[in-house]
C-alpha atoms as a PDB file:
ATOM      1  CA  UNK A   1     -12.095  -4.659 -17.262  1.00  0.00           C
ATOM      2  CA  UNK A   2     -14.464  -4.712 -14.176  1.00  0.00           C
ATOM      3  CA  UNK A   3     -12.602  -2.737 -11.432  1.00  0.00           C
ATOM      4  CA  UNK A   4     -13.673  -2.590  -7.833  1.00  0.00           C
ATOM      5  CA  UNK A   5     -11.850   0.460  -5.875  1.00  0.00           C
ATOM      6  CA  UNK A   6     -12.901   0.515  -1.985  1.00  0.00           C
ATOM      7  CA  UNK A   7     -12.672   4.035  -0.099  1.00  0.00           C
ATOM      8  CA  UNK A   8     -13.891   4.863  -3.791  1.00  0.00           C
ATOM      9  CA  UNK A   9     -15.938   7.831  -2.384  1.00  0.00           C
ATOM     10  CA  UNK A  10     -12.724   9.005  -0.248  1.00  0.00           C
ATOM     11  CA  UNK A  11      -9.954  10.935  -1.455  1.00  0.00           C
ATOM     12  CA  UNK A  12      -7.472   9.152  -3.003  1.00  0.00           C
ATOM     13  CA  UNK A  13     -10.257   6.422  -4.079  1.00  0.00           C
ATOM     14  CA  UNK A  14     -12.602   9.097  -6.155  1.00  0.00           C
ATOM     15  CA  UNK A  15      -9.149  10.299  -8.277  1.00  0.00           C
ATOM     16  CA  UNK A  16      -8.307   6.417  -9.031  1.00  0.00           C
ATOM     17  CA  UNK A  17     -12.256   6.131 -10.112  1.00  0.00           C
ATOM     18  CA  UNK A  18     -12.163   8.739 -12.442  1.00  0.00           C
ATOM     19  CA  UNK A  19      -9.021   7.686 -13.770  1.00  0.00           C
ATOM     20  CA  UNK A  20     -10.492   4.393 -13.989  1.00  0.00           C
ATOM     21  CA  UNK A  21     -13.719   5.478 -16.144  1.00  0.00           C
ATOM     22  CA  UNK A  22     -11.104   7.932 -18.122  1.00  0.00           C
ATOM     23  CA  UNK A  23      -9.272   4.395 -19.177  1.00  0.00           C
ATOM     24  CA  UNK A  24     -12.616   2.700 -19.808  1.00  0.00           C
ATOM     25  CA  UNK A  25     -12.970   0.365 -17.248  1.00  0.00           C
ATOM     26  CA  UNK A  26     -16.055  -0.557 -16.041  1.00  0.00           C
ATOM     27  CA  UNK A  27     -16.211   0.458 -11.915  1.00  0.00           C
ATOM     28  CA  UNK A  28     -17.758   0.036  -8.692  1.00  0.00           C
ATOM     29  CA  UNK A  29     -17.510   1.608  -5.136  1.00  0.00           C
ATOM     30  CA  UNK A  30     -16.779  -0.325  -2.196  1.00  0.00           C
ATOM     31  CA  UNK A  31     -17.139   2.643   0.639  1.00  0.00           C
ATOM     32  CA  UNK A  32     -18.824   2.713   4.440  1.00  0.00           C
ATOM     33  CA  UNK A  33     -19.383   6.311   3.951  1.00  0.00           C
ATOM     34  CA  UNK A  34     -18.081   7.064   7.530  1.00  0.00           C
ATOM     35  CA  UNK A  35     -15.122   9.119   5.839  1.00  0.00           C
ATOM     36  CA  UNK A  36     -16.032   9.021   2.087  1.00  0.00           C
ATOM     37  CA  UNK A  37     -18.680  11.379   0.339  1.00  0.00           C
ATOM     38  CA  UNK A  38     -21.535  10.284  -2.202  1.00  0.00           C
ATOM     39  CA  UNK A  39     -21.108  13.210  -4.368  1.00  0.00           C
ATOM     40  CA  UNK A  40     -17.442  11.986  -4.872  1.00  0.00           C
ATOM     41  CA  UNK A  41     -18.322   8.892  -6.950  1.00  0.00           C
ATOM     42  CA  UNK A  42     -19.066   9.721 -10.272  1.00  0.00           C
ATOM     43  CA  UNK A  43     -22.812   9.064 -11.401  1.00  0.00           C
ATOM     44  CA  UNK A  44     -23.874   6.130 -12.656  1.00  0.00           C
ATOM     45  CA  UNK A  45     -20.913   3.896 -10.806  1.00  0.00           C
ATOM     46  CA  UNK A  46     -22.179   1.691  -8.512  1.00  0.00           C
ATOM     47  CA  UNK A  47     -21.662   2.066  -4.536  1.00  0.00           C
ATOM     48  CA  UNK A  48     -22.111  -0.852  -2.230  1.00  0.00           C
ATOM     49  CA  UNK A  49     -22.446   1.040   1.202  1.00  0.00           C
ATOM     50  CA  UNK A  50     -20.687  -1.807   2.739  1.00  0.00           C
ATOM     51  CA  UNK A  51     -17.921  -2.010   5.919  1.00  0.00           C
ATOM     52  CA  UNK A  52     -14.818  -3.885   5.404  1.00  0.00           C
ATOM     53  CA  UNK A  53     -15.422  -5.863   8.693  1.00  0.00           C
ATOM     54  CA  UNK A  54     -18.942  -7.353   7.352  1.00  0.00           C
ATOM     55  CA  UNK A  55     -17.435 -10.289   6.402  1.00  0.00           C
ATOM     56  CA  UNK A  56     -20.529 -11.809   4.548  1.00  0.00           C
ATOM     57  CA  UNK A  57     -21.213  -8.438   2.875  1.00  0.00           C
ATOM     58  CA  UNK A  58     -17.742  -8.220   1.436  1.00  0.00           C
ATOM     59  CA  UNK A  59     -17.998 -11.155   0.277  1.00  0.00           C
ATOM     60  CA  UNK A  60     -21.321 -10.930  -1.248  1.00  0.00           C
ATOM     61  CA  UNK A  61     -20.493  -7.230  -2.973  1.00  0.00           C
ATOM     62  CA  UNK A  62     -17.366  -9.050  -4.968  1.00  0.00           C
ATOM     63  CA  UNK A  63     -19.403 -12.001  -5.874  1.00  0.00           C
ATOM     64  CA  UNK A  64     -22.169  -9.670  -7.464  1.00  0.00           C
ATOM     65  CA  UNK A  65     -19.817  -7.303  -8.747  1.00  0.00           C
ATOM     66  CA  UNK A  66     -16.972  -9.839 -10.017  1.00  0.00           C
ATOM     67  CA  UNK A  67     -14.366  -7.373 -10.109  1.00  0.00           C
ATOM     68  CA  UNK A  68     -10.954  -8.432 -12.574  1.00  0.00           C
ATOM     69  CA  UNK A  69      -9.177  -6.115 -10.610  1.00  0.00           C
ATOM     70  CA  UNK A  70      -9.227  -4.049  -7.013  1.00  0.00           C
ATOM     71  CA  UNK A  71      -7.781  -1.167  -5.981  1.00  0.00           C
ATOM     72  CA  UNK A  72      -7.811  -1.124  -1.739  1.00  0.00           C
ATOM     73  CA  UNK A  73      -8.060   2.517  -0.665  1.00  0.00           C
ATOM     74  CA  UNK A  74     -10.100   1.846   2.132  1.00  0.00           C
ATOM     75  CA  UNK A  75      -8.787   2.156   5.658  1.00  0.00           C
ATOM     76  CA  UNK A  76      -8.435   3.964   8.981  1.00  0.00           C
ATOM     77  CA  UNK A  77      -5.963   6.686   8.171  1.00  0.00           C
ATOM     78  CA  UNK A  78      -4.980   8.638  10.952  1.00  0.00           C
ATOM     79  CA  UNK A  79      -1.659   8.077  13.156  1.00  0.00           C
ATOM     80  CA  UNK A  80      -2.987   9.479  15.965  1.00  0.00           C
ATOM     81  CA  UNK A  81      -6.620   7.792  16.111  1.00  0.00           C
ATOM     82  CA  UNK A  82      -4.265   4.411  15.943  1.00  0.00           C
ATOM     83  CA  UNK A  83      -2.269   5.542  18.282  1.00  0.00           C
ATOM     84  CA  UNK A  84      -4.878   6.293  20.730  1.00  0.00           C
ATOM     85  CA  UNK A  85      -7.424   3.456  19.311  1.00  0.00           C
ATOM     86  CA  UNK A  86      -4.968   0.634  18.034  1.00  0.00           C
ATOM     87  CA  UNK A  87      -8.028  -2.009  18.243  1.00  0.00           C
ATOM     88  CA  UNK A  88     -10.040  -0.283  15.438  1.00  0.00           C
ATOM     89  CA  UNK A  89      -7.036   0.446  13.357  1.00  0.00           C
ATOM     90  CA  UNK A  90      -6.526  -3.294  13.639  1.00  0.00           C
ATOM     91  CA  UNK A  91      -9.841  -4.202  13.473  1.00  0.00           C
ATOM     92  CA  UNK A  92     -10.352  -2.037   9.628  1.00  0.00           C
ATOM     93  CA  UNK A  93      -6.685  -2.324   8.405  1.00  0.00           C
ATOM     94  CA  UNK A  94      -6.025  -5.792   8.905  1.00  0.00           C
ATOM     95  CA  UNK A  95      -9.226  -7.650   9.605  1.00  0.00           C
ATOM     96  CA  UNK A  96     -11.291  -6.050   6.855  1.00  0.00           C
ATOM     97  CA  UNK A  97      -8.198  -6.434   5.060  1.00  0.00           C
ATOM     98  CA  UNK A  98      -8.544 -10.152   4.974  1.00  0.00           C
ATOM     99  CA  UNK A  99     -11.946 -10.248   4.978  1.00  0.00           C
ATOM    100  CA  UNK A 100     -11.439  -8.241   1.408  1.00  0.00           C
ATOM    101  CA  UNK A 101      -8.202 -10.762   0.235  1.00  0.00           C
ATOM    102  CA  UNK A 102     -10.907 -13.677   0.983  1.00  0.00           C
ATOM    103  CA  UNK A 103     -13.436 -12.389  -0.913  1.00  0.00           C
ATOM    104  CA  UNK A 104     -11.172 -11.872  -4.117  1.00  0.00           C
ATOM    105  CA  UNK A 105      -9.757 -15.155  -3.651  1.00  0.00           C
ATOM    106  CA  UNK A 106     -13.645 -16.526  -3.554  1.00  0.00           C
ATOM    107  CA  UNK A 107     -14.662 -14.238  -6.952  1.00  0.00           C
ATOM    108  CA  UNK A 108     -10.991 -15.187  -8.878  1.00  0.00           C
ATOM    109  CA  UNK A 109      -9.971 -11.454  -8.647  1.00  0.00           C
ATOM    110  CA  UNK A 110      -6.551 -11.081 -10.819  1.00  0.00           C
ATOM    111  CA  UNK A 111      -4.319  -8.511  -9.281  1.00  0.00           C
ATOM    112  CA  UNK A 112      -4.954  -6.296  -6.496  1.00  0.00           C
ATOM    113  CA  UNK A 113      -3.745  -2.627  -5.496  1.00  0.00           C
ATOM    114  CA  UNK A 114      -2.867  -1.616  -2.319  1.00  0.00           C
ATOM    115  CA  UNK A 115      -2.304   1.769  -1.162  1.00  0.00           C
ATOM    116  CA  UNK A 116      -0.015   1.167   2.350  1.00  0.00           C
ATOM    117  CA  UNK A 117       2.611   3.905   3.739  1.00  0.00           C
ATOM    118  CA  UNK A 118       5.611   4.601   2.947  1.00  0.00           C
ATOM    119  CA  UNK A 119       6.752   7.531   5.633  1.00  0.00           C
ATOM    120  CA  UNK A 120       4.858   5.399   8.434  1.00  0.00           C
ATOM    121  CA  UNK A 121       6.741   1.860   7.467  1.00  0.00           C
ATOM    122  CA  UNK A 122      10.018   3.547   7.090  1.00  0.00           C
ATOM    123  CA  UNK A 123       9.788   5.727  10.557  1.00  0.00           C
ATOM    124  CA  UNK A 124      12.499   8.006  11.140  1.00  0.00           C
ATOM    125  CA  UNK A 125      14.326   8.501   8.344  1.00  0.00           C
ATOM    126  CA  UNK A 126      18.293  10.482   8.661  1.00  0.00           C
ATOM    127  CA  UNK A 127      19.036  13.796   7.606  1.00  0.00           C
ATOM    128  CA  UNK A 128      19.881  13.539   3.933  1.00  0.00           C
ATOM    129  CA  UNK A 129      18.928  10.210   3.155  1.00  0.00           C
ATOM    130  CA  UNK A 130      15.282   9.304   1.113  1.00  0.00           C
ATOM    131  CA  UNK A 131      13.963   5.772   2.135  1.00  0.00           C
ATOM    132  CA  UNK A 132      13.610   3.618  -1.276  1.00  0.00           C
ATOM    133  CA  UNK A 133      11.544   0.348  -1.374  1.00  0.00           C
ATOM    134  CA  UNK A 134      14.622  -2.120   0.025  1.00  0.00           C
ATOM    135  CA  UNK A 135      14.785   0.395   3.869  1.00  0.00           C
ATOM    136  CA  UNK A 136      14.205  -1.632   6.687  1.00  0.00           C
ATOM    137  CA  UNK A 137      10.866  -1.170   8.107  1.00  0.00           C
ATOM    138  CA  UNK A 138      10.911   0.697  11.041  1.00  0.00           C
ATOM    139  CA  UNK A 139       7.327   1.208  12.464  1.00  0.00           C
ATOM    140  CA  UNK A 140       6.620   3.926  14.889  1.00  0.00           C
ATOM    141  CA  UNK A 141       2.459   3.367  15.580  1.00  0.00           C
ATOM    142  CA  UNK A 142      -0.131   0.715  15.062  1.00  0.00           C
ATOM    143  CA  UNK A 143      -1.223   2.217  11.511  1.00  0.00           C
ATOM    144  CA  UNK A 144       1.844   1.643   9.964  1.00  0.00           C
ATOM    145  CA  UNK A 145       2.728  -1.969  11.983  1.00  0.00           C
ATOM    146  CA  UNK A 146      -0.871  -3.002  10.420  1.00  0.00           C
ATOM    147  CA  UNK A 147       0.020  -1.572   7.324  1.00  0.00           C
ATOM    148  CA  UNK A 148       3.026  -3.375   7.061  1.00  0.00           C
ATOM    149  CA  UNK A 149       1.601  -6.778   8.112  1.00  0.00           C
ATOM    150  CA  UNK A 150      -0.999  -6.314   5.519  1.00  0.00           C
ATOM    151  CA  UNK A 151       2.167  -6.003   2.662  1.00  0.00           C
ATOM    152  CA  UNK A 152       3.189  -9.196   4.430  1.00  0.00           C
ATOM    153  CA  UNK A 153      -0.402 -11.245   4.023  1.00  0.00           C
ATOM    154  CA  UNK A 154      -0.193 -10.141   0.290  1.00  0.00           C
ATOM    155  CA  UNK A 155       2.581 -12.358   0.067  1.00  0.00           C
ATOM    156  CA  UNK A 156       0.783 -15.064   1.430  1.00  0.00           C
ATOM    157  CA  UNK A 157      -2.342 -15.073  -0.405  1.00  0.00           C
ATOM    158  CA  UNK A 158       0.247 -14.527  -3.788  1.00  0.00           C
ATOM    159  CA  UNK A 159       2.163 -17.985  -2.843  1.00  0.00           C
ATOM    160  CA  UNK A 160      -1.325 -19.417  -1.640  1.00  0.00           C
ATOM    161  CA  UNK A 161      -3.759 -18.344  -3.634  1.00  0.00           C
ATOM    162  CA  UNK A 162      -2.765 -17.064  -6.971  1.00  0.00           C
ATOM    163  CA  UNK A 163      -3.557 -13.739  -5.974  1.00  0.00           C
ATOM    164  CA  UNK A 164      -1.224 -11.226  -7.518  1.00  0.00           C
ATOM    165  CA  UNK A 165      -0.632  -7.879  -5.651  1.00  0.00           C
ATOM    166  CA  UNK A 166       1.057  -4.509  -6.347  1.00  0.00           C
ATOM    167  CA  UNK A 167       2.241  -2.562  -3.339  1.00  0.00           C
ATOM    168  CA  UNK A 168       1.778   1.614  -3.673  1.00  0.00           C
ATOM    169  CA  UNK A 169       3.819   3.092  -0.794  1.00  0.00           C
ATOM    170  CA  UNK A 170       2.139   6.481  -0.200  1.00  0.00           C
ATOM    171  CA  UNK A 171       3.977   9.349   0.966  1.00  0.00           C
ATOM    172  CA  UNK A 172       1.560  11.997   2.217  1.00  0.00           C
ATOM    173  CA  UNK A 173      -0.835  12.448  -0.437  1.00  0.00           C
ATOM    174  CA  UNK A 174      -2.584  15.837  -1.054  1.00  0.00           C
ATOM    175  CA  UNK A 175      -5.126  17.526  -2.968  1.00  0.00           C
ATOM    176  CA  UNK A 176      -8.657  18.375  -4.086  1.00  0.00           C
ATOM    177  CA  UNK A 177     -10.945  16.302  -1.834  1.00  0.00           C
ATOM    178  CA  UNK A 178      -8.804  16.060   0.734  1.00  0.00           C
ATOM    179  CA  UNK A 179     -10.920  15.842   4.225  1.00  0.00           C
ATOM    180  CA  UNK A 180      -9.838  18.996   6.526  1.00  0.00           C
ATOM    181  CA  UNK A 181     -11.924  18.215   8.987  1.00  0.00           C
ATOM    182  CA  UNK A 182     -10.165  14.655  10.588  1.00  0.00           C
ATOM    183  CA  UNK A 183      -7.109  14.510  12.239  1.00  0.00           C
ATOM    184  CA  UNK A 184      -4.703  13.473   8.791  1.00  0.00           C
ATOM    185  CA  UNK A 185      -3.924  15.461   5.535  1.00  0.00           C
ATOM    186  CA  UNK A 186      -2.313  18.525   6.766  1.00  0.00           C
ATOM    187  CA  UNK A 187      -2.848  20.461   3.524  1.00  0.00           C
ATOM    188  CA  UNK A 188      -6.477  20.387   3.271  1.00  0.00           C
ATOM    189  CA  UNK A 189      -6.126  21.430   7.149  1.00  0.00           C
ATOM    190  CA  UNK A 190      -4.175  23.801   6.330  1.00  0.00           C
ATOM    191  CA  UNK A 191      -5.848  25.351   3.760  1.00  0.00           C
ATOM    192  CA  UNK A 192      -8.896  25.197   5.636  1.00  0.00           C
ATOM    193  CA  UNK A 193      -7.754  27.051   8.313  1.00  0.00           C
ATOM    194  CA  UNK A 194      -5.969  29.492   6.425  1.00  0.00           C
ATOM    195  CA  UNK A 195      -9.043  30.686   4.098  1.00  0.00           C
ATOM    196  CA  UNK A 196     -11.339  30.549   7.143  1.00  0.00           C
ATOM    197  CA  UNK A 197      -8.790  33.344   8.500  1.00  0.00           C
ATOM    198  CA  UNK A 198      -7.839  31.539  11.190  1.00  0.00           C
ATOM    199  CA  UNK A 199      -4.102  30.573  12.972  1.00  0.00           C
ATOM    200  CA  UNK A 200      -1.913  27.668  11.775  1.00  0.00           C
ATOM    201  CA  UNK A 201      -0.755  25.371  14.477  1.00  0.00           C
ATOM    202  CA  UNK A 202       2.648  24.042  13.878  1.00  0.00           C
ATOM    203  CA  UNK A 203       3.060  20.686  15.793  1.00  0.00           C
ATOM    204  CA  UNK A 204       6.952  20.480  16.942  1.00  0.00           C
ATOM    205  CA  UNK A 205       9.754  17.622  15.130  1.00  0.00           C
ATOM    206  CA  UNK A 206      11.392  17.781  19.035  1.00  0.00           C
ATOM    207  CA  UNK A 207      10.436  20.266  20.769  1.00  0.00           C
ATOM    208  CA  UNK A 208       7.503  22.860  20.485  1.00  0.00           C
ATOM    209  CA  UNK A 209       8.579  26.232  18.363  1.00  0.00           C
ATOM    210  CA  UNK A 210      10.971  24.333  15.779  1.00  0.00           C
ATOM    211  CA  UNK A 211       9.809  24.432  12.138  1.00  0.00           C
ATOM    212  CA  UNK A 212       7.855  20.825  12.673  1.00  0.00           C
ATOM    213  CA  UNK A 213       7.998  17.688  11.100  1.00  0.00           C
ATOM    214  CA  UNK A 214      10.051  17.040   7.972  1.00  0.00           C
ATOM    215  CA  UNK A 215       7.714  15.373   5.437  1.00  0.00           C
ATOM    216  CA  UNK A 216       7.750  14.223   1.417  1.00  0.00           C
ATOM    217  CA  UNK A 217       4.347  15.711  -0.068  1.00  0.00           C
ATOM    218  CA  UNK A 218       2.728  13.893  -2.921  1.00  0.00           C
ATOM    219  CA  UNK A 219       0.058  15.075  -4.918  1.00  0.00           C
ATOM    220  CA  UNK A 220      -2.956  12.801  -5.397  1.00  0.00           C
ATOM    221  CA  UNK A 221      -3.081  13.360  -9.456  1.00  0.00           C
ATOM    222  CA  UNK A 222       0.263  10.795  -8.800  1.00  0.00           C
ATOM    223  CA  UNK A 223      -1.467   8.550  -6.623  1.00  0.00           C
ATOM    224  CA  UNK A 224      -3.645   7.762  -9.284  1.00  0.00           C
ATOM    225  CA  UNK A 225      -1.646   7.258 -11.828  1.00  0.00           C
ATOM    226  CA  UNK A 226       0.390   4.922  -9.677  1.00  0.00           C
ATOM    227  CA  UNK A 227      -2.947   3.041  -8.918  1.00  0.00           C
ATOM    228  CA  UNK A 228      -3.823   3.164 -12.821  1.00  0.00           C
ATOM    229  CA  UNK A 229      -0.473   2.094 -13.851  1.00  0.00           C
ATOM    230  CA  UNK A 230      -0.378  -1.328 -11.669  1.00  0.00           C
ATOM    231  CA  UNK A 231      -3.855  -2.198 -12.252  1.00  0.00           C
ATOM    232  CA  UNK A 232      -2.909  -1.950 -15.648  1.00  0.00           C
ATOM    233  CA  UNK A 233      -0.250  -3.897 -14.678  1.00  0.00           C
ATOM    234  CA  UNK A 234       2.394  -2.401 -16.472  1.00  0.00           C
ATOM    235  CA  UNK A 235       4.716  -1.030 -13.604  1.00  0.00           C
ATOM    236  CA  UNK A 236       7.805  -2.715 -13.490  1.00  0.00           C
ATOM    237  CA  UNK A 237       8.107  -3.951  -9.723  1.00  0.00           C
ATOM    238  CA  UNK A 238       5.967  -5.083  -7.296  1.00  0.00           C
ATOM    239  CA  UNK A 239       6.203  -1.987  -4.722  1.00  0.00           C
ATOM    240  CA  UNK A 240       6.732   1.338  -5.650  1.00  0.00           C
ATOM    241  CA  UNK A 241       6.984   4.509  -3.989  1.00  0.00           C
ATOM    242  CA  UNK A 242       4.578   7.422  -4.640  1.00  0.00           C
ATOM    243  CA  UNK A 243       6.428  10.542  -3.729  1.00  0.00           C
ATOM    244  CA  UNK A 244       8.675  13.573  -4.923  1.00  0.00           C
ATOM    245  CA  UNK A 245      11.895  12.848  -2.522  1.00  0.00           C
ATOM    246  CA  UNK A 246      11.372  16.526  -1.574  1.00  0.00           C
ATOM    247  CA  UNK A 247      11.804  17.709   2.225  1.00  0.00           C
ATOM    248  CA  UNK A 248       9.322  20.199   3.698  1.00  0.00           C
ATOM    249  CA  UNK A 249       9.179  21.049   6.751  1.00  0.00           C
ATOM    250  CA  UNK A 250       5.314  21.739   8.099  1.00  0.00           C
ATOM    251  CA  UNK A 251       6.518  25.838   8.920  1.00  0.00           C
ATOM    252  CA  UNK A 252       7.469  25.576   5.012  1.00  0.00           C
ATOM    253  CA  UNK A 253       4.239  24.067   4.120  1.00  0.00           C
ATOM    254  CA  UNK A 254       2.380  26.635   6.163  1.00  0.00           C
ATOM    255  CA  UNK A 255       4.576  29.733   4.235  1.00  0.00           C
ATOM    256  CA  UNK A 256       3.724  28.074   0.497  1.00  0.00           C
ATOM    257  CA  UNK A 257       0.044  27.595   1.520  1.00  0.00           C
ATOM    258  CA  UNK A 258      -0.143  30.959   2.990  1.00  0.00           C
ATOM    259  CA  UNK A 259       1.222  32.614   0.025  1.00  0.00           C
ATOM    260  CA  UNK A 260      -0.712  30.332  -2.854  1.00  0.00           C
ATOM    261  CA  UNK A 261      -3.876  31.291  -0.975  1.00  0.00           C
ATOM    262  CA  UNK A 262      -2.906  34.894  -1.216  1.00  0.00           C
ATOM    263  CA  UNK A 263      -3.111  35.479   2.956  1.00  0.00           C
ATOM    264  CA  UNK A 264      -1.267  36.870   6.017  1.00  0.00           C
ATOM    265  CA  UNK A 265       0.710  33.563   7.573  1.00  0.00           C
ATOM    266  CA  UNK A 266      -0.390  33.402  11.205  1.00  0.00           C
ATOM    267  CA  UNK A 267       1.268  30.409  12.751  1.00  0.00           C
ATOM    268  CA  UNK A 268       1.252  29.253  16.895  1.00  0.00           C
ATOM    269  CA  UNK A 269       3.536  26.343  17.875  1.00  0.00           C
ATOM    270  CA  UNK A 270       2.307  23.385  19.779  1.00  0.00           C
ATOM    271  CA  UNK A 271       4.292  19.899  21.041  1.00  0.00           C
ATOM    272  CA  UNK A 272       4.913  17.045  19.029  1.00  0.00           C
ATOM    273  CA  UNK A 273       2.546  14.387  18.308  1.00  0.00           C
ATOM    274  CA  UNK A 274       2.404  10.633  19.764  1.00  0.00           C
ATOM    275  CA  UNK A 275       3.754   8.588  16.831  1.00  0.00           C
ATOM    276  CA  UNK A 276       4.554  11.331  14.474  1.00  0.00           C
ATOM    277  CA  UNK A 277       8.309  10.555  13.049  1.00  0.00           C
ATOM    278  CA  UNK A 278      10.427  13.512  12.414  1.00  0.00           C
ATOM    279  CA  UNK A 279      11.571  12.974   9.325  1.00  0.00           C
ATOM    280  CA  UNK A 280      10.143  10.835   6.761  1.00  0.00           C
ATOM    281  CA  UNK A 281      11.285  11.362   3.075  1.00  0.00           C
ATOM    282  CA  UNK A 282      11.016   8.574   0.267  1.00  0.00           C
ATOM    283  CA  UNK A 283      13.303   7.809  -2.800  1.00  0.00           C
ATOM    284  CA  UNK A 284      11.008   8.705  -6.156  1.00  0.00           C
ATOM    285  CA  UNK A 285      13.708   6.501  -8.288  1.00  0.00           C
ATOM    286  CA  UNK A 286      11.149   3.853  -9.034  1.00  0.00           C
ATOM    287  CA  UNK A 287       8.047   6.075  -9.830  1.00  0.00           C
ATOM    288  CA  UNK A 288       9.694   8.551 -11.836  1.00  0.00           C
ATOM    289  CA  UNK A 289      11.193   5.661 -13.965  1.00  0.00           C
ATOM    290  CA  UNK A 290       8.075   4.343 -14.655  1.00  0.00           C
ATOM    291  CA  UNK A 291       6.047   7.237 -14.199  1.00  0.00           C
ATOM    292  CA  UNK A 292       7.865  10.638 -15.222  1.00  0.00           C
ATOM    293  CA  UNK A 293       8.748  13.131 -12.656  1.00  0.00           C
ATOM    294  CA  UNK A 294       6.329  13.388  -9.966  1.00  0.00           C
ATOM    295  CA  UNK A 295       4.204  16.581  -9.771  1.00  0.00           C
ATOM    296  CA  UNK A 296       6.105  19.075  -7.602  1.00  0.00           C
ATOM    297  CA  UNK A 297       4.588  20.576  -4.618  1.00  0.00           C
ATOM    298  CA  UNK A 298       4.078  24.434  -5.510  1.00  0.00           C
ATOM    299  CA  UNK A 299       2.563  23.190  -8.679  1.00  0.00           C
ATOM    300  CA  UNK A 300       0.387  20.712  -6.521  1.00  0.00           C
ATOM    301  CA  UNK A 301      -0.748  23.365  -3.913  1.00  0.00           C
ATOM    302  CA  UNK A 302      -1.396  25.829  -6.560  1.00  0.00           C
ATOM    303  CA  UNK A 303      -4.106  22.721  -8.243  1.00  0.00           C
ATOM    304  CA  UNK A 304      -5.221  22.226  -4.813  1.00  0.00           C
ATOM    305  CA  UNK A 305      -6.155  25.951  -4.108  1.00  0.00           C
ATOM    306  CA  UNK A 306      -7.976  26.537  -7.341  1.00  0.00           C
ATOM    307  CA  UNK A 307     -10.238  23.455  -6.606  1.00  0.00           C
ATOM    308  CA  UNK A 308     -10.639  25.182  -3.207  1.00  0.00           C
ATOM    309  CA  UNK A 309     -11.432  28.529  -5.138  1.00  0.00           C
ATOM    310  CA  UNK A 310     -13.793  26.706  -7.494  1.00  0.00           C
ATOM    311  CA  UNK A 311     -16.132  25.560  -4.189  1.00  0.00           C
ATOM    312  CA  UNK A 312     -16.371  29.469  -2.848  1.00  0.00           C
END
């Protein structure tokens, strides 16, 4: 089948277009390049350099293309940008957004992907409990009020228009690709900083010198099989959450990256960060029901740093 992915040249995007080719679909790349890299999409897939908020050119890329099926990858990503820029994060997340749902509406796309948040809708989540698909949404920044709104247009456009939707509920994805030089994806920050031999700052949960924010690491090989999976259509509900269900703290994060890098852990402690929850952990029920258990982290980091190693 014809599959459009868009962020296709970002992180997450490239590992769901390889996957993509791997299952024999035929693919294109929807991608602004302002994050996203060239050399990540494959050769010989098409890339429509194209911005989610051209309305006309979105609309003119899926009626060339005539994608069966899209995977949405695209988007502004980082907290603390929204946060501090909550017009832009609006502006990509849910006006591109619909400029994107039109456009597949207008070209008879089947089923659509999208990759929203699951830490960020959830917000704080309480010490021993792991936020399944049914928690209440409690939204803590723009990104993940946009996100959610965008989970709520999906059902529109599904009553409306026919459009059929799966819902992917990221926790924080890592792994080969990942950009360390923005302000999300503390792994590939983190390694980064530590193979560069410089110090790890550890942003505080409360208060600055604690062991930081408690988070639910996914690696991206998941991600993609998630996307896969419900393009495919074959996943048994409608949202699903792509995580492990594990806690690490970002201190603990810093230790296993430290030591899977095979360097001295150097670590100062700084505040916490506007709109950062403390603790956001996920309930894996879902995916690893569908899915098989999810990859666990020190077998993720260790994939991570030998893609790191293979660049040197």
């Amino acid at each position: 089948m014809r599959v459009l992915v868009t962020g296709g040249a970002g992180f997450i995007g490239s590992h769901v277009v390889e996957g993509a080719l791997a299952a024999g679909h035929e693919v294109a790349v929807l991608d602004d390049l302002s994050s996203g890299k060239r050399s990540n999409v494959p050769a010989g897939v098409p890339l429509f350099q194209v911005d989610l908020r051209n309305r006309n050119a979105v609309r003119e890329t899926l009626a060339g293309f005539k994608p069966e099926l899209v995977s949405h990858q695209a988007a502004q990503i980082s907290v603390a940008v929204s946060v501090r820029e909550a017009h832009l994060d609006g502006e990509v997340n849910i006006l591109g957004g619909i400029n994107l749902l039109d456009a597949c509406v207008a070209s008879k796309v089947k089923r659509l992907v999208f990759a929203s948040t699951g830490g960020a809708i959830c917000g704080e989540v309480p010490e021993g409990q792991r936020a399944d698909e049914n928690w209440r949404p409690a939204p803590l920044n723009p990104y993940a009020i946009h996100k959610l709104a965008f989970e709520q247009l999906l059902d529109v456009y599904r009553t409306h228009h026919g459009l059929e939707s799966v819902i992917l509920r990221y926790a924080n994805i890592y792994g080969p690709r990942q950009d360390p030089h923005g302000e999300a994806g503390v792994v590939a920050i983190f390694f980064d900083t530590v193979l560069a031999g410089k110090t790890l700052r550890i942003n505080g949960r409360r208060t600055e010198g604690d062991s930081g924010c408690l988070r639910d690491y996914a690696y991206v090989g998941d991600a993609a099989r998630a996307n896969l999976a419900a393009l495919a259509g074959t996943l048994p509900e409608r949202m699903i959450n792509v995580c492990t269900g594990t806690t690490v703290s970002t201190l603990d994060l810093a230790r296993e990256i430290s030591k899977v890098a095979g360097v001295e852990l150097r670590t100062i402690f700084a505040p916490p960060r506007a709109g950062d929850s403390g603790r956001s952990v996920l309930d894996p029920t879902r995916f690893s029901a569908a899915l098989g258990t999810p990859i666990p982290i020190s077998e993720g980091l260790r994939h991570t740093f030998e893609w790191y190693r293979s660049l040197q």
